[in-house]
Each structure stands twice: as structure tokens, then as C-alpha cells.
Protein backbone atom coordinates (compact mmCIF):
# COMPACT_ATOMS: atom_id res chain seq x y z
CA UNK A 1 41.48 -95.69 5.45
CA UNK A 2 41.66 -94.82 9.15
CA UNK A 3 45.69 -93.62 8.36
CA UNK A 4 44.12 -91.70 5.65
CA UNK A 5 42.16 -89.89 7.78
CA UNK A 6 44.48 -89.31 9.86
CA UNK A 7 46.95 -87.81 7.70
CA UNK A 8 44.02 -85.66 6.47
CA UNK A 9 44.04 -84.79 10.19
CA UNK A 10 47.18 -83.96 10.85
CA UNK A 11 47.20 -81.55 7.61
CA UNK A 12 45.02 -79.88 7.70
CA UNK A 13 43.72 -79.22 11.29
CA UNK A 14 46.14 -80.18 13.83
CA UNK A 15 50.12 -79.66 12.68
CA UNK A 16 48.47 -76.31 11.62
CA UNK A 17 47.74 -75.64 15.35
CA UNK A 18 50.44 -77.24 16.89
CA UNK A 19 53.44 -75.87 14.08
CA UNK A 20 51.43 -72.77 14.14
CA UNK A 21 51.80 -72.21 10.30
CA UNK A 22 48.22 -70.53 9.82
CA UNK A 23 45.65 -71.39 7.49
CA UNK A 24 44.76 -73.29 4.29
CA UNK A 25 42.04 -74.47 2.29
CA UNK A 26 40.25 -76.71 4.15
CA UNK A 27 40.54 -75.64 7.67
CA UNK A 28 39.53 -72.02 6.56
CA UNK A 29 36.46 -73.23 5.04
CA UNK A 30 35.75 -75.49 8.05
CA UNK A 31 36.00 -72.26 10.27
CA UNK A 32 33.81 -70.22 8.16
CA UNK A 33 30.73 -73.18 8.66
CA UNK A 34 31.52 -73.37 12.31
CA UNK A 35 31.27 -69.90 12.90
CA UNK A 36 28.08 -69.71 10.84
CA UNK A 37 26.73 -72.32 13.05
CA UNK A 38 28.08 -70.68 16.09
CA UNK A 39 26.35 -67.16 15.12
CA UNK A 40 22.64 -68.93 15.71
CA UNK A 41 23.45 -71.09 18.15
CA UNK A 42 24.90 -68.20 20.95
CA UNK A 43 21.95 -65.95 19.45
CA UNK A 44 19.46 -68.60 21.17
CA UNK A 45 21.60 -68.65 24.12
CA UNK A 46 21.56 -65.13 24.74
CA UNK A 47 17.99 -64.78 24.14
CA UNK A 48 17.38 -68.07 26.73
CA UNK A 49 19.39 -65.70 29.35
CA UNK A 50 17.19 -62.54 28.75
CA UNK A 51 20.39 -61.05 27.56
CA UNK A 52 19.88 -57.96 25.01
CA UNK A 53 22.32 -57.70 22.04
CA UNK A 54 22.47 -53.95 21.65
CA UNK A 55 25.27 -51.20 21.66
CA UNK A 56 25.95 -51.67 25.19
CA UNK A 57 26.50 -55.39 24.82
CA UNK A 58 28.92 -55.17 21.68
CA UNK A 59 30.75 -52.56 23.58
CA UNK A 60 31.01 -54.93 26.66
CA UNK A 61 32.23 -58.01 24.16
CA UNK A 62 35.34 -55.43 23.09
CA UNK A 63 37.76 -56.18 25.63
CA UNK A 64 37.24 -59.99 25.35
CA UNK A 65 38.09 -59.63 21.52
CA UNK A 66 41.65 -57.54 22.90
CA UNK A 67 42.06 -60.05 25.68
CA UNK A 68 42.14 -62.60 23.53
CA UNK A 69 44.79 -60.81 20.59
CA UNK A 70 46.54 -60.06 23.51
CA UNK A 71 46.43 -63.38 25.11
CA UNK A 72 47.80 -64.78 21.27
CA UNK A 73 50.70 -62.23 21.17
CA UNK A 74 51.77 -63.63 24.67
CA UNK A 75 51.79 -66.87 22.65
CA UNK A 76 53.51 -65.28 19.98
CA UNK A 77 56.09 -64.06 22.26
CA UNK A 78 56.89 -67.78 23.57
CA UNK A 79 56.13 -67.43 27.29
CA UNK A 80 53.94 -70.58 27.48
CA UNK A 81 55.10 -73.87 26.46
CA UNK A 82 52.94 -76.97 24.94
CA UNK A 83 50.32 -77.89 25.33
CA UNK A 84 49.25 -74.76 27.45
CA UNK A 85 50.41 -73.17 24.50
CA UNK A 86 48.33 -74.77 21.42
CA UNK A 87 45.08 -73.55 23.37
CA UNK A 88 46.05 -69.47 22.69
CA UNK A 89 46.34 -70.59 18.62
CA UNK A 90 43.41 -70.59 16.39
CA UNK A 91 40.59 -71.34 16.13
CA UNK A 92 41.40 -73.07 19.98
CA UNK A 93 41.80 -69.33 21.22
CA UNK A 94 38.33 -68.44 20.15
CA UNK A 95 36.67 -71.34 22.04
CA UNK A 96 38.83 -70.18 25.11
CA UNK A 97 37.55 -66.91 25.01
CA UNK A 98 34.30 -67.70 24.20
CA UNK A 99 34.00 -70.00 26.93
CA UNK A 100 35.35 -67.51 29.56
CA UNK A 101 33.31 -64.84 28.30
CA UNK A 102 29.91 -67.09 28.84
CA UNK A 103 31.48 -68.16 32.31
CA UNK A 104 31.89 -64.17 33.56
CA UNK A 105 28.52 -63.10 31.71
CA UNK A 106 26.80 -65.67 34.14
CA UNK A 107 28.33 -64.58 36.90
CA UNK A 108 27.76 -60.76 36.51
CA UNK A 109 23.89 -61.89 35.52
CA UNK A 110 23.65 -63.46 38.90
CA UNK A 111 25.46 -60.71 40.51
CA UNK A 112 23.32 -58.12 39.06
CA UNK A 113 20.63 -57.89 36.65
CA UNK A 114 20.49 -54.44 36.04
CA UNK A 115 24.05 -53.35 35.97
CA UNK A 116 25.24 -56.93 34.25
CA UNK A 117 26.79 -55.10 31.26
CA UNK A 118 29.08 -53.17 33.03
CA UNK A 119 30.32 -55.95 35.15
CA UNK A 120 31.16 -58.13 32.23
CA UNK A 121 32.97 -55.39 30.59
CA UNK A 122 34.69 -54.17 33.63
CA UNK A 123 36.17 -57.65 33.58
CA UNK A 124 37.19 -57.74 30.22
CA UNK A 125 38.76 -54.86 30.98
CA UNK A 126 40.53 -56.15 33.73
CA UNK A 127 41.63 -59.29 31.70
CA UNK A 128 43.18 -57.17 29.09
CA UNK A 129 45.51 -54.88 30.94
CA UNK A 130 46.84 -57.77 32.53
CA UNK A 131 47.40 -59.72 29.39
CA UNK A 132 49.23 -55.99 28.27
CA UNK A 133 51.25 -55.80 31.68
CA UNK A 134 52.83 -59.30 30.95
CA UNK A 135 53.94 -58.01 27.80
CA UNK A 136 55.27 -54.66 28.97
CA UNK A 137 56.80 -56.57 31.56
CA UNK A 138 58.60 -59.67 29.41
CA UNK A 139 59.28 -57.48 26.38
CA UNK A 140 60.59 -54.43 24.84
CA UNK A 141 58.94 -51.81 22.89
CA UNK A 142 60.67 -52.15 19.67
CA UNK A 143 58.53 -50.69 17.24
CA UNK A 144 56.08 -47.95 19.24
CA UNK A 145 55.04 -45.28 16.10
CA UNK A 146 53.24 -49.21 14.40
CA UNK A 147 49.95 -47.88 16.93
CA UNK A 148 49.89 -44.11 15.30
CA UNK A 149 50.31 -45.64 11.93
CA UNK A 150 48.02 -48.03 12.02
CA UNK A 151 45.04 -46.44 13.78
CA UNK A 152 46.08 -42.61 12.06
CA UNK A 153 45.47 -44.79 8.38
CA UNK A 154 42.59 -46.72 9.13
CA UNK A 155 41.04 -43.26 11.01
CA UNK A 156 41.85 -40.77 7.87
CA UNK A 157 40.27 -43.68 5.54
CA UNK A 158 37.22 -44.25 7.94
CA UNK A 159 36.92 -39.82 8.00
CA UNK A 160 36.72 -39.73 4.30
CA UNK A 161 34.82 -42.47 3.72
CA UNK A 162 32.08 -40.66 6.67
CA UNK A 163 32.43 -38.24 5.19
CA UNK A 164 31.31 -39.17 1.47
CA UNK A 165 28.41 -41.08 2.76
CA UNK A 166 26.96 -37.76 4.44
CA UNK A 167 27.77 -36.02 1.82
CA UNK A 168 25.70 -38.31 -0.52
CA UNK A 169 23.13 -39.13 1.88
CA UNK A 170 24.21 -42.95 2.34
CA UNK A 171 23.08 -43.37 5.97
CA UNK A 172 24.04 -47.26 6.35
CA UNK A 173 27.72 -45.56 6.41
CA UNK A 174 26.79 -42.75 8.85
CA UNK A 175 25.70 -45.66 11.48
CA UNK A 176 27.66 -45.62 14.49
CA UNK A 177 27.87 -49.31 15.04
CA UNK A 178 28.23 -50.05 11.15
CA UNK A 179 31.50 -47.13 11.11
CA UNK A 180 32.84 -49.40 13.80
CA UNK A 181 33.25 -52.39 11.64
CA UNK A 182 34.41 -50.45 9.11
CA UNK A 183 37.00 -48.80 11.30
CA UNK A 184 38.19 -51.96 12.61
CA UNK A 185 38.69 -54.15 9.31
CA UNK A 186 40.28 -51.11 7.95
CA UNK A 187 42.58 -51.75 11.01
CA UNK A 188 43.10 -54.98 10.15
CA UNK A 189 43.80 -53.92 6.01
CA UNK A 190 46.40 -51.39 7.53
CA UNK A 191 48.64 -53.29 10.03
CA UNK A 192 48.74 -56.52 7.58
CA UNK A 193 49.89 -53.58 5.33
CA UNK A 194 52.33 -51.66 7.34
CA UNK A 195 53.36 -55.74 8.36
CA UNK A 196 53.98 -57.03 5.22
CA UNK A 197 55.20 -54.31 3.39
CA UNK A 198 57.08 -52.22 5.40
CA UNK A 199 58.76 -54.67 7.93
CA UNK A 200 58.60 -57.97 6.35
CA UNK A 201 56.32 -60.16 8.27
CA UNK A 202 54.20 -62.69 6.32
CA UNK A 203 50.57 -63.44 6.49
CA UNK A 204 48.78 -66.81 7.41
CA UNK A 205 45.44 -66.34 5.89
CA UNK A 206 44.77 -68.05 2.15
CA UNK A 207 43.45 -64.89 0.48
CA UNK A 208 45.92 -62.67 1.99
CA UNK A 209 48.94 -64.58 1.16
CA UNK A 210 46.80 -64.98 -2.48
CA UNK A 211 46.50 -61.12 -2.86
CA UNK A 212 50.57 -60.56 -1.78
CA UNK A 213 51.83 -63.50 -4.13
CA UNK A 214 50.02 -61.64 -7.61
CA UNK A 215 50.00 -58.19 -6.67
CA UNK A 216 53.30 -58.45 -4.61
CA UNK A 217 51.69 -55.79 -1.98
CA UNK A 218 49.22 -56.32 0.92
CA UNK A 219 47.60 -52.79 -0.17
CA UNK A 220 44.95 -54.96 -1.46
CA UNK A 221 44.00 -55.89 1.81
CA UNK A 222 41.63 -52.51 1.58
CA UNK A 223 40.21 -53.04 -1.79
CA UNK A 224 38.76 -56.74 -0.33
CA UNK A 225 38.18 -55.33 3.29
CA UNK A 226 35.97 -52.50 1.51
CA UNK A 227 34.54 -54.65 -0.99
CA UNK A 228 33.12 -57.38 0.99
CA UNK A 229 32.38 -55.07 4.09
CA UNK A 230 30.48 -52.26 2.72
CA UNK A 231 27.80 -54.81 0.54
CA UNK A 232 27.18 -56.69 4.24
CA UNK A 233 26.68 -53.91 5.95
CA UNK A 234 24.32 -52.34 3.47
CA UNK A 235 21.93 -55.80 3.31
CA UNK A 236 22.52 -55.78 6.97
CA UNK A 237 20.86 -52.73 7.02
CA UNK A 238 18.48 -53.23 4.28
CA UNK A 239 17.40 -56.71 5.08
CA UNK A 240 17.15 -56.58 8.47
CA UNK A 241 15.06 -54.75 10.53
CA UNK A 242 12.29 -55.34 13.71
CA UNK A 243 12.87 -58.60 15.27
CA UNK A 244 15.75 -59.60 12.90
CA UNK A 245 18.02 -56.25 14.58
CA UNK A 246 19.52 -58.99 17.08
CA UNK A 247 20.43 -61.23 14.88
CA UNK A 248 21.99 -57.98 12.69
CA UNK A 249 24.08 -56.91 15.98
CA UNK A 250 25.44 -60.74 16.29
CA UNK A 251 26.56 -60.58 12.98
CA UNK A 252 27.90 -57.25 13.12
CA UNK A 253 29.86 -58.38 16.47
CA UNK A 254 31.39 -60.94 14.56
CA UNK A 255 32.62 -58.80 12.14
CA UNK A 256 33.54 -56.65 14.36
CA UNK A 257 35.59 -59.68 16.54
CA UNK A 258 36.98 -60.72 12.78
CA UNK A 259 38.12 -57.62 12.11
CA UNK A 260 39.38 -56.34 15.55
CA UNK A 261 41.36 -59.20 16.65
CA UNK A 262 44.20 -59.92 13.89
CA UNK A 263 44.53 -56.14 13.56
CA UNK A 264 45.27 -55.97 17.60
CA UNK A 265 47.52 -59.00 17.69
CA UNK A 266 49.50 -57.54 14.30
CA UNK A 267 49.55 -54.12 15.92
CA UNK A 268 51.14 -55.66 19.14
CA UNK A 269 53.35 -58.13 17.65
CA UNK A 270 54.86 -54.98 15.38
CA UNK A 271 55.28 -52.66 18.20
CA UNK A 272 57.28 -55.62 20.61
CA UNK A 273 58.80 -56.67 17.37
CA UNK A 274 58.05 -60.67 18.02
């Protein structure tokens, strides 16, 4: 039994991390009931620290979410080596970030209560143009017009989908915070498109390699990125409201951190062809 185990293990949680050959069944599923445990548990935190999840603060969590794709296309790129290495792979990468994050949000709380929001961004900031200098430093822009593609796609598709919802009065689509998370999965739907179908790179996520294999396309990347999306973000907004609007903006950042990061790290890995 014990050698059972740890086969079971080795499977499906660690020779995925340390062979870096993405996600299957088991391990997604395990991911998806962390995280879900995850959401309440930093939504007590935050409250225990006085800190207020509004626009500001999701804004301020942004360049943690491109620090870390960045930080996993320097990993991509081979310029650590193990075991430094297996701690920039997921799900590690999101602990390490995480971690951070709650490390410099402490320290810009004690430095200043009042402007704490801008310091922790400003260092996220920081932490993300040097993850990008390493790369413009180590490797060579192979592939620049992948950034105008994928954010001119996702944009145009974002526009006209604004654009319907004023039209027919929808406001849940007309919210600034909610066309955020749309604009950013659709980010993610485009470069695993331009990715997989234009220059031959293969997905690691279950349903994405599911959707490729029977429709031999990843253009049905948008059709599940608009189909699960849109219904959240409408009971989001339906359901709740008042005292529930934190826990809405901690769900909505994690959407937003879902959707943001693989469309970075594809974007980057495109454009210095790794």
C-alpha cells in the first residue's frame, strides 16, 4: 500500500512538477478544491489586516499575477536549474507568489497605512520589469507582432461584446472590473489560439488539450472562456451584493489571476520563441 501511494504520488502530483508535463485529472481537480479553500481562507486574512478588497487593491495584485508569468517564462527559458527550478512550476509558483505578495503587503501596511496600496503595487511593479529585463537580456525577440495579435483580438472581441451589452442594457457587462475579466480570459482564449494553431505549441491543461483533440482547433478556447465567464459574472453580480461585494472582488481577482497569468506567460513564451 505505502508503494501504491506513492506511485499515485509520483503521477499524478510530483513527476508532473518536476517533468513539467502540465496537468491531468486528478491534480487539476485537486487545484480547483485548494483554490476554493484558499479564496475564504485569504478573505479572513485580509479582513484580520483591515485590508479593503476594492478596485484599488485588484489593481495593486496585477503586477504580482505578471511577475509571476514572467517569473515561469524565465523557467521556461531554462535559466534556473533544479530544484530552484521546480518552485517557478505550478501550482508551486502560485504559493511563491502568494507568499511574497503577503510578505510585501505587510511591510507596506507597516510602512504606511494610508498610502499601503500604492506601495505594494509599486513593488510589484518593480518585481516585474526585472523579471522582463532578464528576459530581454538572456533572449531574443523572435516573435514580437504575438503582443498586437493577441491583445488587438481579445480587445476587438471585448469592444463588441461592450458594446452589445450597452446596446441591450446588460449592465453586469458594462462593469469596469467585470470587462476586465472578460478582457483577460479572452487573452488567455487568444494566445492559446494564436499558440496552438498558428505556431504549433501544445497545451497542458485537460480541457484544452480535450477541445484541440475533437475539434482539431483551440478556437474553442472562446466559446468555453465566454460560456463559463459570462454566467459567473452575471450571479456574481446578481447574487452578491452589501457585505458579500468582498467576497465578489476575491473571486473576481481570481479570475482575473486565472485568466491573466497563462495568457502573459503564452504571450511571452511566443514572442522569445521558447
Amino acid at each position: 500500500m505505502p508503494e501504491a501511494i506513492r506511485q499515485f504520488l509520483d503521477t499524478y502530483y510530483l513527476h508532473p512538477i518536476i517533468y513539467d508535463t502540465g496537468y491531468n485529472p486528478v491534480n487539476t481537480l485537486t487545484w480547483a478544491l485548494l483554490l476554493g479553500l484558499s479564496i475564504f481562507a485569504v478573505l479572513k486574512s485580509l479582513k484580520k489586516l483591515g485590508v479593503e478588497i476594492d478596485d484599488k487593491f485588484i489593481a495593486a495584485v496585477v503586477p504580482y499575477i505578471l511577475a509571476g508569468a514572467s517569473m515561469r517564462v524565465i523557467e521556461d527559458a531554462e535559466l534556473l536549474q533544479p530544484p530552484l527550478k521546480y518552485m517557478l512550476i505550478t501550482p508551486l509558483i502560485y504559493f511563491l507568489i502568494f507568499f511574497c505578495a503577503v510578505f510585501i503587503l505587510f511591510i507596506s501596511l507597516w510602512a504606511s497605512r494610508t498610502n499601503y496600496k500604492l506601495l505594494f503595487g509599486g513593488a510589484g511593479v518593480i518585481w516585474f520589469f526585472t523579471n522582463m529585463a532578464i528576459l530581454l537580456w538572456t533572449e531574443e525577440l523572435i516573435a514580437p507582432w504575438v503582443i498586437t495579435a493577441v491583445t488587438g483580438i481579445a480587445c476587438v472581441i471585448t469592444v463588441v461584446i461592450y458594446a452589445i451589452a450597452v446596446e441591450s442594457g446588460v449592465n453586469f457587462l458594462t462593469d469596469k472590473l467585470n470587462v476586465s475579466v472578460l478582457a483577460v480570459q479572452l487573452l488567455d482564449a487568444t494566445s492559446t489560439y494564436i499558440g496552438i494553431d498558428l505556431l504549433g505549441y501544445s497545451g497542458k491543461h485537460v480541457i484544452e488539450n480535450f477541445i484541440v483533440e475533437y475539434t482539431g482547433s483551440a478556437v474553442g478556447m472562446y466559446l468555453l472562456k465566454l460560456g463559463i465567464v459570462i454566467p459567473v459574472l452575471y450571479l456574481l453580480d446578481t447574487q452578491f451584493q452589501g457585505e458579500d461585494k468582498e467576497l465578489k472582488n476575491i473571486v473576481l481577482l481570481v479570475f482575473l489571476t486565472i485568466g491573466l497569468a497563462p495568457a502573459v506567460r503564452n504571450t511571452l513564451r511566443m514572442v522569445f520563441g521558447i
